[in-house]
Protein backbone atom coordinates (compact mmCIF):
# COMPACT_ATOMS: atom_id res chain seq x y z
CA UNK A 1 41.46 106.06 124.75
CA UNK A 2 40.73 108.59 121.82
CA UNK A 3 44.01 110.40 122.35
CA UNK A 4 45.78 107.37 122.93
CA UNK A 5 45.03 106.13 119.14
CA UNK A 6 45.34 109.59 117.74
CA UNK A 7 49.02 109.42 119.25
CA UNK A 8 49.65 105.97 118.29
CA UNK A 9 48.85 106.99 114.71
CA UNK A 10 51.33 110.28 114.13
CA UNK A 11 53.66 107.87 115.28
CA UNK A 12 52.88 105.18 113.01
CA UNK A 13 52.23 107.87 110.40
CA UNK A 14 55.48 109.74 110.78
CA UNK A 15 57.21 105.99 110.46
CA UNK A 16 55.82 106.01 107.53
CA UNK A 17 56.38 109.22 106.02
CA UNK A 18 60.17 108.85 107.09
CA UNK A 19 63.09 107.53 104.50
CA UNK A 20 65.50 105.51 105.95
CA UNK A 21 68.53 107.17 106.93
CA UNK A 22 71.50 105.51 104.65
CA UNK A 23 70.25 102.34 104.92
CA UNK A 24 71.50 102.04 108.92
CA UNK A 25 67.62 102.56 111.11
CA UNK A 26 66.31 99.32 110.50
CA UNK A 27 69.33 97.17 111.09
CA UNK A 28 69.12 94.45 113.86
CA UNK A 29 69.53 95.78 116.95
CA UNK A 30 72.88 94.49 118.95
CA UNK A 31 72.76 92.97 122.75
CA UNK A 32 72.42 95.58 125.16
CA UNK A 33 75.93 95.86 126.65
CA UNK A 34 76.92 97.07 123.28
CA UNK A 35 74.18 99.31 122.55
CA UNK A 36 75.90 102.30 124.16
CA UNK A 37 78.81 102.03 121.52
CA UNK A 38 76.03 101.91 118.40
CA UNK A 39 76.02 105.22 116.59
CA UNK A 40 73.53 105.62 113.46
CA UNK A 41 73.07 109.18 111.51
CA UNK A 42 69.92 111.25 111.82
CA UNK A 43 68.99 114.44 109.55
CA UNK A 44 69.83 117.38 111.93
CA UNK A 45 67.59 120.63 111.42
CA UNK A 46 70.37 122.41 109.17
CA UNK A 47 70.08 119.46 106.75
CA UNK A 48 73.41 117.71 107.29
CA UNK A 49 73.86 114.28 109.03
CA UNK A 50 75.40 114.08 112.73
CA UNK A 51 76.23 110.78 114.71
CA UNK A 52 74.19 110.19 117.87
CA UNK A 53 74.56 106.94 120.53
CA UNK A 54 71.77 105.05 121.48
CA UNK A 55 71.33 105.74 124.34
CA UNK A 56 71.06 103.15 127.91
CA UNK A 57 68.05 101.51 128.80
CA UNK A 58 67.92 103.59 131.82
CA UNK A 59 69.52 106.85 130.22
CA UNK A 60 65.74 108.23 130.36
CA UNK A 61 66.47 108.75 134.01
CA UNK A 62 69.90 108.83 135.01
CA UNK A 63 69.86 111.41 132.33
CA UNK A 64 67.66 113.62 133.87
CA UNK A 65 70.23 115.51 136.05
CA UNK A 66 72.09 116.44 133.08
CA UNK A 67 69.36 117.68 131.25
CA UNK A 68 68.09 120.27 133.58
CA UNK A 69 72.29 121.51 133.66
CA UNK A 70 71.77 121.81 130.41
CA UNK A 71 68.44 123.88 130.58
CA UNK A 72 70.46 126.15 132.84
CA UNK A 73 73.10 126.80 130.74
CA UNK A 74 71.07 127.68 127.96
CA UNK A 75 68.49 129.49 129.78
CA UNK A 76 71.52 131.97 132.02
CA UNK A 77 72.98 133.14 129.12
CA UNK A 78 73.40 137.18 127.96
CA UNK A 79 71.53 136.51 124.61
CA UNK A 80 68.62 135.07 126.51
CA UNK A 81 67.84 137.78 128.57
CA UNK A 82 65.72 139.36 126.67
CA UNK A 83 63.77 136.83 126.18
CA UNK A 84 63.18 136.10 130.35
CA UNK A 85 62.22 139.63 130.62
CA UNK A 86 59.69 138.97 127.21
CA UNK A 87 58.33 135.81 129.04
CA UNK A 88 57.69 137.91 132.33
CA UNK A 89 56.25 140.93 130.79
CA UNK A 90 53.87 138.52 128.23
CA UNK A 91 52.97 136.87 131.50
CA UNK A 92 52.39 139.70 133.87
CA UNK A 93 50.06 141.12 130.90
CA UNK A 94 48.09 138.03 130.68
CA UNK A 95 47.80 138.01 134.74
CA UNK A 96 46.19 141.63 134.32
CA UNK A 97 43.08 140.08 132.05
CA UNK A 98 42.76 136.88 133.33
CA UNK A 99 39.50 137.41 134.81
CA UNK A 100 38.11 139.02 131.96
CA UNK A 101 39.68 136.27 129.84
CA UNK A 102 38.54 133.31 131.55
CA UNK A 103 35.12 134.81 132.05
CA UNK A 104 34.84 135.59 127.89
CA UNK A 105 35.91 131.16 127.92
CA UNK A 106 33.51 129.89 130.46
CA UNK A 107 30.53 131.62 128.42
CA UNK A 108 31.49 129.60 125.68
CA UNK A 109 32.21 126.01 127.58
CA UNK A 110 28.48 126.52 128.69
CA UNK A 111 27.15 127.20 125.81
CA UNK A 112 26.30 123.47 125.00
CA UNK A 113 26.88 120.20 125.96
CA UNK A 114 29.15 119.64 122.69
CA UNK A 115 31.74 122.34 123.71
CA UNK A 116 31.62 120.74 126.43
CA UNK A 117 32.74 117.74 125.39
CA UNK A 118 35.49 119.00 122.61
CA UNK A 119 37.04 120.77 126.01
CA UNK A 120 37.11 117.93 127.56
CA UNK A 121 38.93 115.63 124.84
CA UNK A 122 41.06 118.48 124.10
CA UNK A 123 42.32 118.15 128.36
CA UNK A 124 43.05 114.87 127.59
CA UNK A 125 45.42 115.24 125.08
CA UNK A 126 47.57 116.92 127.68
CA UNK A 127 47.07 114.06 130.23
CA UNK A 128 50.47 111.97 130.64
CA UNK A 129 48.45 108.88 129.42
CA UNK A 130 48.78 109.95 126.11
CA UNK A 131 52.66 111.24 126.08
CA UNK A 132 53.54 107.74 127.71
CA UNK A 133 51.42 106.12 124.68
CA UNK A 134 53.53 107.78 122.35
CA UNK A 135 56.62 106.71 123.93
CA UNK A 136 55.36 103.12 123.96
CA UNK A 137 54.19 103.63 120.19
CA UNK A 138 57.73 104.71 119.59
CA UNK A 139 59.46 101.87 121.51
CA UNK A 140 57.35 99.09 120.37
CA UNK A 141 58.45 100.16 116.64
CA UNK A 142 61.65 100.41 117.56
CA UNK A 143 61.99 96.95 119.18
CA UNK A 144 60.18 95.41 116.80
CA UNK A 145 61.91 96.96 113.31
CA UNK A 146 64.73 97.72 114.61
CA UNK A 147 64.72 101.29 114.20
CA UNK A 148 66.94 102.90 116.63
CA UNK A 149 65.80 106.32 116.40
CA UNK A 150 62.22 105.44 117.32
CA UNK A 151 64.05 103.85 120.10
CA UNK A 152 65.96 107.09 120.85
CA UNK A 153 63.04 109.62 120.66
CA UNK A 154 61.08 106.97 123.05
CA UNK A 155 63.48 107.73 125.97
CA UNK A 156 64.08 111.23 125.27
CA UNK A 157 59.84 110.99 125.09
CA UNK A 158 59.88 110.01 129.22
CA UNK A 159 63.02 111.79 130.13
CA UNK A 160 61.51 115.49 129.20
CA UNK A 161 57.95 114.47 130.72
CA UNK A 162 60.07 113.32 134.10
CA UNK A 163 62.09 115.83 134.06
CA UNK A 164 59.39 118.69 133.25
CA UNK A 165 57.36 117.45 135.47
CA UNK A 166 59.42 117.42 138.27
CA UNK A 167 59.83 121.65 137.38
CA UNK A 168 56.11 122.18 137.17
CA UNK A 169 55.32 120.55 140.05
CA UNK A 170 58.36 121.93 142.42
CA UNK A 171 56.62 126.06 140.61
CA UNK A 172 53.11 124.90 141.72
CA UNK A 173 53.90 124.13 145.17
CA UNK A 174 56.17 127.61 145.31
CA UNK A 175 53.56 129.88 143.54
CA UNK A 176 50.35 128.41 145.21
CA UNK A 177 47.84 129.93 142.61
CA UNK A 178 44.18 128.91 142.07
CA UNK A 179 42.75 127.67 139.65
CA UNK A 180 39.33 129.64 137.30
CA UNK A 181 36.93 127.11 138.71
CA UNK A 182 38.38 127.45 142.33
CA UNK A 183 39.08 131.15 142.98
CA UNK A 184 38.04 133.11 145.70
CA UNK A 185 38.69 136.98 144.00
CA UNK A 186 39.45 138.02 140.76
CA UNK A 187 42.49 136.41 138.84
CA UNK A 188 42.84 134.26 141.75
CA UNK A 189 44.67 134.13 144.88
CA UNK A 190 48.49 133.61 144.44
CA UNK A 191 49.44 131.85 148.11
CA UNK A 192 53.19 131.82 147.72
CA UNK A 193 54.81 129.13 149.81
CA UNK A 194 51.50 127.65 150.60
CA UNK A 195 51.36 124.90 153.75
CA UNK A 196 52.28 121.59 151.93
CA UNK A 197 49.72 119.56 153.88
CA UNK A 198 46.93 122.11 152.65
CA UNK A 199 48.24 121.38 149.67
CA UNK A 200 48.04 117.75 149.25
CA UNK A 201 44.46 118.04 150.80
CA UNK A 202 42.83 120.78 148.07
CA UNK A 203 45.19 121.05 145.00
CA UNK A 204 43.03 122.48 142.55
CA UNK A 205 43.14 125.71 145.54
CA UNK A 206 47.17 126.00 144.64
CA UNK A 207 48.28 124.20 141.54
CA UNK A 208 47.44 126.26 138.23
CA UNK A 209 50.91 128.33 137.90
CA UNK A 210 51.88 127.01 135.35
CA UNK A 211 49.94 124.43 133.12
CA UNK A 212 51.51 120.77 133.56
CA UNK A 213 49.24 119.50 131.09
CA UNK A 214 50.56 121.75 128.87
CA UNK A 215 54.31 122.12 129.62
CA UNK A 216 54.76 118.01 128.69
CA UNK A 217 52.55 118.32 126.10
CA UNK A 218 54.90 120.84 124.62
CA UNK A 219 58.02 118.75 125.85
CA UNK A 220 56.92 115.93 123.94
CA UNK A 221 55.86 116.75 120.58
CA UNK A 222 59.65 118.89 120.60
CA UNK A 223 61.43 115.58 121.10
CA UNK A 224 59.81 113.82 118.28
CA UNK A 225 59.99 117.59 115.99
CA UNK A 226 63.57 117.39 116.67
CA UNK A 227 64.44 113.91 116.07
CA UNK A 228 62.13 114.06 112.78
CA UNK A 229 62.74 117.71 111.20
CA UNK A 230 62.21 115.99 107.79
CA UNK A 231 58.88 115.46 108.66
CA UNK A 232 57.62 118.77 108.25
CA UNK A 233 53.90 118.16 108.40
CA UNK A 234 54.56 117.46 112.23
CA UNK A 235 55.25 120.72 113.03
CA UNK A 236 51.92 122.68 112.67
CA UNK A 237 50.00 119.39 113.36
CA UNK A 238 52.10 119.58 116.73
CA UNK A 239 50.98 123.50 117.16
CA UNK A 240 48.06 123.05 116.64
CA UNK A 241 47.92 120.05 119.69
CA UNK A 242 49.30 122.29 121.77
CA UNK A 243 46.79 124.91 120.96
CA UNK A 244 43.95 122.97 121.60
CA UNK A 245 45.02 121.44 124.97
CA UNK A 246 45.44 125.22 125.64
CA UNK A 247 41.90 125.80 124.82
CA UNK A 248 40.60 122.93 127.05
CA UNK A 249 42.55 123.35 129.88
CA UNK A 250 41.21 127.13 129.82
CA UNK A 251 37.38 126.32 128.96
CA UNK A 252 37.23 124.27 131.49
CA UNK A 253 38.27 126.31 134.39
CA UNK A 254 41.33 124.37 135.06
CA UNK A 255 44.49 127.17 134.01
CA UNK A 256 44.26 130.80 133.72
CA UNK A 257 45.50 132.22 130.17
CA UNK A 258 48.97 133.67 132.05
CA UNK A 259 49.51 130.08 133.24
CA UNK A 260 50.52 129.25 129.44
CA UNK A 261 53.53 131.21 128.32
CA UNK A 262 55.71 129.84 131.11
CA UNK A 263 54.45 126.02 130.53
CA UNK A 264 55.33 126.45 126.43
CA UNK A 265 58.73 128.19 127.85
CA UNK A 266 59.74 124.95 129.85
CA UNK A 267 57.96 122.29 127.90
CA UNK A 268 59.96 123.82 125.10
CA UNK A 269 63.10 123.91 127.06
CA UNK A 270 63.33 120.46 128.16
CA UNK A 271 62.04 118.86 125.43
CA UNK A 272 64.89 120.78 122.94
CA UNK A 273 67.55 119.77 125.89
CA UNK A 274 66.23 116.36 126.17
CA UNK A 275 66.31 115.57 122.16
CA UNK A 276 70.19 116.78 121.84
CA UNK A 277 72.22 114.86 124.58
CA UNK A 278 75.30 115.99 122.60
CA UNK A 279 74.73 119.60 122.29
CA UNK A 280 74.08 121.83 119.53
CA UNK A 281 76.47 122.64 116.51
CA UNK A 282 76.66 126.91 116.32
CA UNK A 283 74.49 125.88 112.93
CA UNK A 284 71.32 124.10 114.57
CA UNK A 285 71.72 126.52 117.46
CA UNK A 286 70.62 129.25 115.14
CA UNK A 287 68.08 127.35 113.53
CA UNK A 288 64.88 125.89 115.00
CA UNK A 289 61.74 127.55 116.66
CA UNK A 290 61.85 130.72 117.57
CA UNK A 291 59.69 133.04 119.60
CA UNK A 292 59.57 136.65 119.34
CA UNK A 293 57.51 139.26 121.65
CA UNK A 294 56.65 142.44 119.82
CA UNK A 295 55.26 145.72 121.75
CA UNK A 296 51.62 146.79 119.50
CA UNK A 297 50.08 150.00 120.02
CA UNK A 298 46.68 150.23 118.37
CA UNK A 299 44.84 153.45 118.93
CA UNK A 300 44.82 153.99 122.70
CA UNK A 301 44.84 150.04 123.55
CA UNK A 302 48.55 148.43 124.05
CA UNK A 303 49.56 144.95 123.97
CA UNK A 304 51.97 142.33 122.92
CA UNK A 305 52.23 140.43 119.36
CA UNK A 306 53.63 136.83 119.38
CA UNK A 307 55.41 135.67 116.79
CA UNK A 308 56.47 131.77 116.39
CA UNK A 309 58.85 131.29 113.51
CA UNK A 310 59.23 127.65 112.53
């Protein structure tokens, strides 16, 4: 219930903090048959205005299929490929000190009854309870002051947590891992193809490749960055969410630390796909978040930097 409120109020507070756009967001809102037709102007990421539909009532998911086309396309492309190969190699390092990681968390989730506790609110925040919250928050707004882009970033809201999860949960049943708390050897057995009916009997034994709290965590608080960009405040408020769901879903045994980087990846994806039904302009295409894997040598250790520009 915590979480719910704390999402109900960055919505309420970033309805607040937002100017109307040329006077058009909180006109009445037409009968449905003409919705479709309605355009109003939003502030795109490079500062200039572009002209979006309101989307159908059910465009949240009939939608869907297009969205993951349009994951694929910008995921399969020659400029990305360096950044698949980062992913796997920032994963496959993380896989190599998972034990030693997780171990270093647990230590400190036992520590006392109040870490305990924060871990534990800080899962939460990642539960879909809360992202659907938001999208109500968003819709009831919407409806009720007739802002159509709260209405907008509401479906886009439950179109990238359908359609993420849908991608998480199709990896977990291919990649069979187990969870911290559930592992029978170190880093934890990786059952590829696992027997679906084992599954569906002990899925904490398969599921933690890769974080579904996490992944629509991420998806949603990138639909609401990119339908608010003006609201800068959001986006280390929303960094630091995903951070801390991070942190709980590790203290608590539930993820390994290499079941993160591939969550953030998709979460990130489909939420970006999801909040640009129209495509990108070559100028917001080279704006927005980026991620950047660095190689660090520091003595005789080696590792990887991480770099989030934003």
């Amino acid at each position: 219930m915590t979480s719910i409120l704390l999402h109900s109020v960055l919505v309420l507070v970033i309805m607040l903090s937002t100017p109307l756009t040329r006077g058009q967001e909180s006109t009445a809102l037409p009968a449905p048959s003409e919705q479709i037709q309605l355009e109003d102007s939003v502030e795109a990421s490079n500062g200039a205005f572009r002209d979006l539909p309101l989307p159908a009532w059910h465009a949240m998911i009939t939608h869907i299929p297009a969205t993951f086309y349009g994951a694929y396309q910008r995921v399969f492309q020659p400029v990305k490929i360096s950044s698949l190969v980062g992913l796997g190699v920032f994963t496959t390092a993380l896989v190599a000190t998972d034990e030693e990681s997780w171990r270093l968390t647990k230590k400190f989730y036992d520590a006392s009854e109040f870490n305990r506790s924060f871990a534990d609110v800080c899962v939460y925040i990642g539960d879909g309870t809360p992202h659907f919250g938001a999208a109500a928050a968003f819709a009831l707004f919407g409806f009720t002051t007739g802002d159509r882009r709260a209405l907008r970033t509401a479906s886009e809201i439950v179109e990238a947590l359908v359609g993420t999860a849908l991608i998480v949960h199709t990896m977990k049943r291919i990649t069979g891992r187990q969870q911290p708390n559930r592992s029978t050897r170190p880093g934890g057995v990786w059952d590829v193809f696992p027997n679906q009916t084992d599954y569906n009997r002990a899925t904490s034994k398969f599921d933690a490749f890769p974080s579904g709290h996490l992944a629509t965590t991420v998806a949603t608080l990138t639909v609401i960055m990119e339908n608010y960009p003006e609201v800068t405040w959001f986006k280390p408020v929303s960094y630091t969410l995903m951070g801390l769901v991070a942190f709980g879903l590790a203290n608590k045994g539930m993820h390994w630390y290499s079941d993160f980087p591939m969550a953030i990846a998709l979460g990130h994806l489909i939420g970006t796909v999801a909040a640009h039904p129209d495509g990108y302009s070559p100028e917001e295409a080279q704006n927005g978040t980026k991620f950047n894997l660095t190689p660090m040598i520091v003595g005789d250790q080696a590792g990887l930097t991480v770099e989030v520009d934003f």
